[in-house]
Protein backbone atom coordinates (compact mmCIF):
# COMPACT_ATOMS: atom_id res chain seq x y z
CA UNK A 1 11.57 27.29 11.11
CA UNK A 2 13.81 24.44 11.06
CA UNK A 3 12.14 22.86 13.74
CA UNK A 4 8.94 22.90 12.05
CA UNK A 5 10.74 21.43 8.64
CA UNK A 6 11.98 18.41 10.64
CA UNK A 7 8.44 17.82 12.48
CA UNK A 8 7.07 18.10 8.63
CA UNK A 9 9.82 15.70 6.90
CA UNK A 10 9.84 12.93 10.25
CA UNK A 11 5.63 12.98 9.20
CA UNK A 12 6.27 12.70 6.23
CA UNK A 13 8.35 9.41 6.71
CA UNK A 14 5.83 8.14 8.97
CA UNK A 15 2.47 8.69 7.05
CA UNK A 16 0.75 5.67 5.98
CA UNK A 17 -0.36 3.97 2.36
CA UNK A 18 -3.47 2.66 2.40
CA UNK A 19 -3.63 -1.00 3.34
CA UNK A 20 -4.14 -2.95 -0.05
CA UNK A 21 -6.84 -4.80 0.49
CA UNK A 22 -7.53 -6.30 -3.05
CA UNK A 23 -6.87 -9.94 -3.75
CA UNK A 24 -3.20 -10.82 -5.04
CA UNK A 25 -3.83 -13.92 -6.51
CA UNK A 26 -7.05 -16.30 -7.99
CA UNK A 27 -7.17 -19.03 -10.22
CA UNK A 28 -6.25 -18.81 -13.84
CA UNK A 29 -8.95 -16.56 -15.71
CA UNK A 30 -9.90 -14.81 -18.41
CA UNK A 31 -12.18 -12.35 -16.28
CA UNK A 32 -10.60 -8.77 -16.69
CA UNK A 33 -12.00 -7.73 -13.38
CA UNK A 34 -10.88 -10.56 -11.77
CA UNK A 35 -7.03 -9.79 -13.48
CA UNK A 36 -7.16 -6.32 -12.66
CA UNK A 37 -8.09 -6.82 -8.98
CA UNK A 38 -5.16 -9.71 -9.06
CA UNK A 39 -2.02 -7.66 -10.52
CA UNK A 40 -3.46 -4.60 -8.60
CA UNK A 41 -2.27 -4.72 -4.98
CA UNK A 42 0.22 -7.58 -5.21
CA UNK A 43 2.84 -8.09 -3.88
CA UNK A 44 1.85 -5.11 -1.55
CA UNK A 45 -0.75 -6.41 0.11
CA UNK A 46 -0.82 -6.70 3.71
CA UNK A 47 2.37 -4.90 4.13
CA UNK A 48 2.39 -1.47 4.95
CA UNK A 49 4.85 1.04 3.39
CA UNK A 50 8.47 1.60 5.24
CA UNK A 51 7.39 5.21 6.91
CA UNK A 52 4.34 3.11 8.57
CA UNK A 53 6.46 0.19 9.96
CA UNK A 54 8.91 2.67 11.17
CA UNK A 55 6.50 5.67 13.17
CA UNK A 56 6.43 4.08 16.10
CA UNK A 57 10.58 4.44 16.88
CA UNK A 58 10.60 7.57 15.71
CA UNK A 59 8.68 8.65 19.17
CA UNK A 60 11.41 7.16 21.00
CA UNK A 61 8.82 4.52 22.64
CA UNK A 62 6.33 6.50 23.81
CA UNK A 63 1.94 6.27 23.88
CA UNK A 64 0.57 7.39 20.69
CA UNK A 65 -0.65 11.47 20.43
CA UNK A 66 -3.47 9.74 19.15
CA UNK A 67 -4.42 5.74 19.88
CA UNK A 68 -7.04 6.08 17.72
CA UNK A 69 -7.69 8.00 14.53
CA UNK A 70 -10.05 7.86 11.09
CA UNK A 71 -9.19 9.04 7.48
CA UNK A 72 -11.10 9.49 3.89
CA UNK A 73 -9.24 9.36 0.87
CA UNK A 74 -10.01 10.73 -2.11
CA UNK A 75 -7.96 9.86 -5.43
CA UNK A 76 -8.12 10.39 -9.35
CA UNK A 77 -5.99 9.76 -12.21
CA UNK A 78 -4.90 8.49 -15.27
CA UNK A 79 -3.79 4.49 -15.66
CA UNK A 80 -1.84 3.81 -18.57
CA UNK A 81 -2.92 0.06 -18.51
CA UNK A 82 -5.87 0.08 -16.54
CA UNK A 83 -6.13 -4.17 -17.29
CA UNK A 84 -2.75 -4.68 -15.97
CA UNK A 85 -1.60 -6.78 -18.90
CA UNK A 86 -0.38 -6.55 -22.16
CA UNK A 87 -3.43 -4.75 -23.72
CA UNK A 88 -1.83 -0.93 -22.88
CA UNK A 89 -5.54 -0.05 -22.87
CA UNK A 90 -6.02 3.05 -20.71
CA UNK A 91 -8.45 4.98 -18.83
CA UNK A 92 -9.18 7.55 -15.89
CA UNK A 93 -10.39 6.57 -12.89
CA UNK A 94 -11.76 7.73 -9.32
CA UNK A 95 -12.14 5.91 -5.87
CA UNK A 96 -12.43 6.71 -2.36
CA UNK A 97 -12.05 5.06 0.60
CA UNK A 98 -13.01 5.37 4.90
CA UNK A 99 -10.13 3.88 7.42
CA UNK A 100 -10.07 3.42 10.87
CA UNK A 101 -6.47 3.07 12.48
CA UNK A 102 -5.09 2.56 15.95
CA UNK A 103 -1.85 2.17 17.45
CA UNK A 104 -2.24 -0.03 20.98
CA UNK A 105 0.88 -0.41 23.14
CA UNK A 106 1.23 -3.40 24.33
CA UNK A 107 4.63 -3.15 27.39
CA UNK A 108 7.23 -3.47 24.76
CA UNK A 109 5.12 -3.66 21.70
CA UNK A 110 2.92 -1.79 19.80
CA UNK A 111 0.05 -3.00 18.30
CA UNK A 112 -1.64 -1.29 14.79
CA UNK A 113 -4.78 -2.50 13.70
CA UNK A 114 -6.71 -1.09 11.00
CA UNK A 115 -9.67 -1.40 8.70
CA UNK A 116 -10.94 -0.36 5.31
CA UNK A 117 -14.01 0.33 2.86
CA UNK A 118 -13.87 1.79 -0.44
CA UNK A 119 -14.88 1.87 -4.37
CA UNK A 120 -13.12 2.35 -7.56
CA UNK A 121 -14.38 3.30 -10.47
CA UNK A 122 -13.46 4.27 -14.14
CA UNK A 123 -14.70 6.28 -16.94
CA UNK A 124 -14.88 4.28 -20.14
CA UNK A 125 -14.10 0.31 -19.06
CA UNK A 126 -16.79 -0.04 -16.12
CA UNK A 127 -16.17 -3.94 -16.15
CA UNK A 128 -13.94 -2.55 -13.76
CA UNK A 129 -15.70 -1.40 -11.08
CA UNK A 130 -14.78 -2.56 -7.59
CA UNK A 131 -15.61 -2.60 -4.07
CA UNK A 132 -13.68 -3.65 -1.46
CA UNK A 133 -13.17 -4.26 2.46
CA UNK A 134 -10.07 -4.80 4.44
CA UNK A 135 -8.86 -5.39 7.88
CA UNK A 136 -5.54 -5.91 8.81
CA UNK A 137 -3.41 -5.73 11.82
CA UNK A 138 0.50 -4.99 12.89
CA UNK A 139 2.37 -5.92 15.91
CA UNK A 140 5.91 -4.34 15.77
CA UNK A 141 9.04 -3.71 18.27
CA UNK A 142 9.86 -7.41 18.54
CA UNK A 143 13.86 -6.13 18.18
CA UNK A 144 13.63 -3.11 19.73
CA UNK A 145 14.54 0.41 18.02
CA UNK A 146 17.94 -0.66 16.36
CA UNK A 147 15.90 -3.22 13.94
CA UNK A 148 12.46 -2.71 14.52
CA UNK A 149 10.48 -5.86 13.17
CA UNK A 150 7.10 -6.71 12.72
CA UNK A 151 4.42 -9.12 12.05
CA UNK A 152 1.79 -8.28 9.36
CA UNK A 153 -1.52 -9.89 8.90
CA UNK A 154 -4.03 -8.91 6.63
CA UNK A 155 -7.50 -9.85 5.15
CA UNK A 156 -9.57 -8.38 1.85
CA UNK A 157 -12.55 -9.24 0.18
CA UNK A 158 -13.30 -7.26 -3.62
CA UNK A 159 -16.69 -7.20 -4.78
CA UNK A 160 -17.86 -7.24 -8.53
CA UNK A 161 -21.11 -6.14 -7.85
CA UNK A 162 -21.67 -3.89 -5.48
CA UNK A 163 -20.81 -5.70 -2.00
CA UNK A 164 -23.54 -8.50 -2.88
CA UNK A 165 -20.83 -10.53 -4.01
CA UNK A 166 -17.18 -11.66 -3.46
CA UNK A 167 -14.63 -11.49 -6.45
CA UNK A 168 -11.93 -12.38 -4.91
CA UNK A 169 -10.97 -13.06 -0.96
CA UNK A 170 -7.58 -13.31 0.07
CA UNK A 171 -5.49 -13.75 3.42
CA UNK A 172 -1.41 -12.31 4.36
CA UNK A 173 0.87 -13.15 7.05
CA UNK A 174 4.15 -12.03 6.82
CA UNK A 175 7.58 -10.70 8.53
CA UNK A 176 8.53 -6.80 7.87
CA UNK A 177 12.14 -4.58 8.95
CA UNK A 178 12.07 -1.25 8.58
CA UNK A 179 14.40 1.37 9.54
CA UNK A 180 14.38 4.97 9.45
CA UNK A 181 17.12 7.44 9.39
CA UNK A 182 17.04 11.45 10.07
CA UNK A 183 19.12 13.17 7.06
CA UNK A 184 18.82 16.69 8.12
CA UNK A 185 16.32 18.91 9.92
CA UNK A 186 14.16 18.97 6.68
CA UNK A 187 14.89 15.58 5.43
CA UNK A 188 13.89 11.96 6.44
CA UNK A 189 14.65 8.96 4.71
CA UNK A 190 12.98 4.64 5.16
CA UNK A 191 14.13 1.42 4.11
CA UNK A 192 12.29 -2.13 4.41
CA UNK A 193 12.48 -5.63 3.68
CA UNK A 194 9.74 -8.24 3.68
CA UNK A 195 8.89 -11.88 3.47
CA UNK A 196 5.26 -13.22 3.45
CA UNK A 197 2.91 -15.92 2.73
CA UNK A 198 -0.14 -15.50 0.87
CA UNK A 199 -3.36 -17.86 0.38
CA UNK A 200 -7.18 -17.72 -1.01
CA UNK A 201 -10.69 -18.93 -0.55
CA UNK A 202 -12.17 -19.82 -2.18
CA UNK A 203 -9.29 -20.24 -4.54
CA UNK A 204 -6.96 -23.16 -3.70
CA UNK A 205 -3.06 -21.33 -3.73
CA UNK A 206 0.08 -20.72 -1.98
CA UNK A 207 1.99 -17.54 -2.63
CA UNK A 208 5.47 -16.40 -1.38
CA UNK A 209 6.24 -13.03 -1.39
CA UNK A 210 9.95 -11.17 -0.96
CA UNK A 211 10.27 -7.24 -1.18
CA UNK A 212 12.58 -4.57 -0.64
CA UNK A 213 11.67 -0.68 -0.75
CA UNK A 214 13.37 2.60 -0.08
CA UNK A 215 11.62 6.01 0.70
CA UNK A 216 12.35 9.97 0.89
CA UNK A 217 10.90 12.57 2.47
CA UNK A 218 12.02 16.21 2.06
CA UNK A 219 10.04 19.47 3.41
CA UNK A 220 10.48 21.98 1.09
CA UNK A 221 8.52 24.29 3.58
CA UNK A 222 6.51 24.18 6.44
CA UNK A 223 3.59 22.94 4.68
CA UNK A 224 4.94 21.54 1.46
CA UNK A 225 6.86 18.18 1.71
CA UNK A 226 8.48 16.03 -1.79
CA UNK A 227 8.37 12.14 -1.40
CA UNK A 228 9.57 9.75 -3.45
CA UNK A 229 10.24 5.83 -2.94
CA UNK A 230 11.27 2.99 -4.94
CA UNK A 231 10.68 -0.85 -4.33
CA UNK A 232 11.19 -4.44 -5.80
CA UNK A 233 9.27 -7.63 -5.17
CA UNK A 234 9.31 -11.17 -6.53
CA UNK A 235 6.34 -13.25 -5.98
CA UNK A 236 5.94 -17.08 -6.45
CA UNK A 237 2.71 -19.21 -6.73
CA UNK A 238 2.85 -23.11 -5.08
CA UNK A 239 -0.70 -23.49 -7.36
CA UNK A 240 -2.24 -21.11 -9.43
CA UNK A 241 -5.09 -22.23 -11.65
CA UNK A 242 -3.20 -25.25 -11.33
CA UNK A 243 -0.10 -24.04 -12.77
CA UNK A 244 3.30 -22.41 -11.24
CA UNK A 245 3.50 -18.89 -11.58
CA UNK A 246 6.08 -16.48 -10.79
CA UNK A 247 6.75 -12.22 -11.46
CA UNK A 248 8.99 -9.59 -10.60
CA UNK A 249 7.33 -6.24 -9.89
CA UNK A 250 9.30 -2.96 -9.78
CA UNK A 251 8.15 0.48 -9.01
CA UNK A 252 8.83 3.86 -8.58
CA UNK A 253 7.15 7.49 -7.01
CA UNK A 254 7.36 10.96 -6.82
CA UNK A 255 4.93 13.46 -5.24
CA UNK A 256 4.39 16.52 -3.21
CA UNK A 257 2.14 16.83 -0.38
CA UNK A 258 0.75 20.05 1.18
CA UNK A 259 -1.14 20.51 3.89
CA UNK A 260 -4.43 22.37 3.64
CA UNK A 261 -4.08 23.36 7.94
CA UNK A 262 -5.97 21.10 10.07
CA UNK A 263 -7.00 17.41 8.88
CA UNK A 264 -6.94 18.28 5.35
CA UNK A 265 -3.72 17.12 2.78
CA UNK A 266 -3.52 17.61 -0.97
CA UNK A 267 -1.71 15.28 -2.97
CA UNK A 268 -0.46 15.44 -6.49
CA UNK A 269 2.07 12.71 -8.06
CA UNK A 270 2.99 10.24 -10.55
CA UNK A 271 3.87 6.34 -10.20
CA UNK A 272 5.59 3.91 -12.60
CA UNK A 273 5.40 -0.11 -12.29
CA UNK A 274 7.46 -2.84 -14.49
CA UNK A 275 5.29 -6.30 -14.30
CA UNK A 276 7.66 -9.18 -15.54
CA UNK A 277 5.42 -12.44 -15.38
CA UNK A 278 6.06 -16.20 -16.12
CA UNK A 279 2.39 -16.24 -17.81
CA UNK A 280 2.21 -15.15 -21.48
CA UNK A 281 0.32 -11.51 -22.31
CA UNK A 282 1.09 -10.42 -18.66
CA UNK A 283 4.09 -8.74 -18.95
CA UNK A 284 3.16 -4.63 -18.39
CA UNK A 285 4.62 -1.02 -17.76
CA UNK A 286 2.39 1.60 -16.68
CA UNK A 287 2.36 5.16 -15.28
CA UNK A 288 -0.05 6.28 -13.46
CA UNK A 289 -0.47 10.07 -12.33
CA UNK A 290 -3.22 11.29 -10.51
CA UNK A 291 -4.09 13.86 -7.37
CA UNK A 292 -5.89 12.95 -4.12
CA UNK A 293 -7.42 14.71 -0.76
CA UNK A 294 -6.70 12.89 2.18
CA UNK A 295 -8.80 14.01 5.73
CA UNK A 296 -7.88 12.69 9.33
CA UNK A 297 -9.81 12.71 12.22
């Protein structure tokens, strides 16, 4: 029993978020797809969470179970301020999404690419429909398993209408740390810190992004696991729209996962995000609770 908590906590810590794949910046506009596509992934994008960074230590080194591997998400919930602004205007929404992951060792290294296709849409503001594609790779173990580093790169294109045509394109490299630490046969916790630079096309920018995050993972039984994480992230724009922009983004989670048996885990949980931005009417708070169905293959 308690060796089958600690396998279920140490996954736990090591699952992955999806890769953010929509835009994080684009020039000054009015467009409230083009906002909601901005605010939505940033500062995240391109960065995989602290449990992702850190997997590959926690096998002490060794070749992947599996080098290569697929997943489908599915997701609904309730946004509290589905525009990400100061309008508080709400709605629920769905999406889904198809993934493709490897993990590649490379002698010392290990290399994670990964792409992504998927759709979100909501029930009552539709102007908000998106597509979107991502790909986005990870080469990590540059400092070995005391401080394991890694370098992040990551591309993603949204789509207003359908995937005719490109909302917003956007383009990540940055430097990630993450360390993992074993509290417990049932419990697993993740830290991280980040640095990275952002820039668009066809929008003309420079963004600099710094982040910190913490996670927990906790089986509660051999199937049922709690996780919660926390993070904060400042974000600074060279040129947007012309203008200098910065923002401070805080968050916060708290879930339970179960596993149906085989490639199958339910997800239920509820987010919270602070959005503290230079530009006037941009300023947010929203929560954001919602259940998912993840599959791997």
């Amino acid at each position: 029993m308690q060796a089958n908590l600690r396998s279920t906590a140490l996954a736990a810590a090591a699952s992955s978020l999806a890769l953010a794949v929509c835009a994080p910046a684009q020039e000054l506009s009015l467009d409230p797809l083009a906002n909601q596509l901005d605010l939505r992934a940033a500062p995240e994008f391109g960065t995989p969470n602290a449990a992702e960074a850190a997997r590959t230590f926690l096998k002490d080194g060794a070749a992947p179970e599996r080098p290569y591997r697929f997943e489908l998400d599915f997701a609904t919930g309730h946004d509290t301020n589905a525009f990400n602004d100061g309008s508080e205007l709400d709605d629920w929404g769905a999406g889904a999404s198809a993934k493709a992951l490897a993990e590649l060792p490379l002698g010392e290294l290990m290399l994670k690419p990964r792409a992504e296709i998927g759709f979100q849409r909501w029930e009552t503001f539709s102007q908000l429909d998106s597509e979107f594609l991502g790909v986005g790779a990870e080469l990590t173990g540059f400092a070995g398993k005391a401080l394991p580093l890694s370098v992040v790169y990551a591309s993603g294109w949204g789509f207003s209408d359908g995937f005719d045509e490109v909302a917003l394109a956007t383009h990540e490299l940055g430097l990630r740390a993450t360390q993992t630490f074993e509290l417990g046969a049932a419990t697993a916790a993740q830290v991280a810190a980040g640095a990275a630079h952002g820039w668009a096309d066809p929008s003309d920018h420079d963004a600099f992004t710094f982040s910190v995050e913490a996670g927990l993972a906790h089986a509660l039984a051999d199937r049922l696991t709690l996780k919660t994480g926390a993070g904060l992230a400042f974000r600074s724009y060279d040129d947007f729209g012309g203008i200098d922009r910065d923002f401070w983004r805080a968050q916060a989670s708290l879930g339970l996962e179960y596993s149906l048996g085989g490639a199958a885990t339910f997800r239920a949980g509820v987010g919270y995000l602070h959005h503290a931005d230079d530009l006037e009417g941009f300023d947010f708070d929203k929560l954001t609770p919602g259940l998912g169905l993840k599959l791997e293959f």
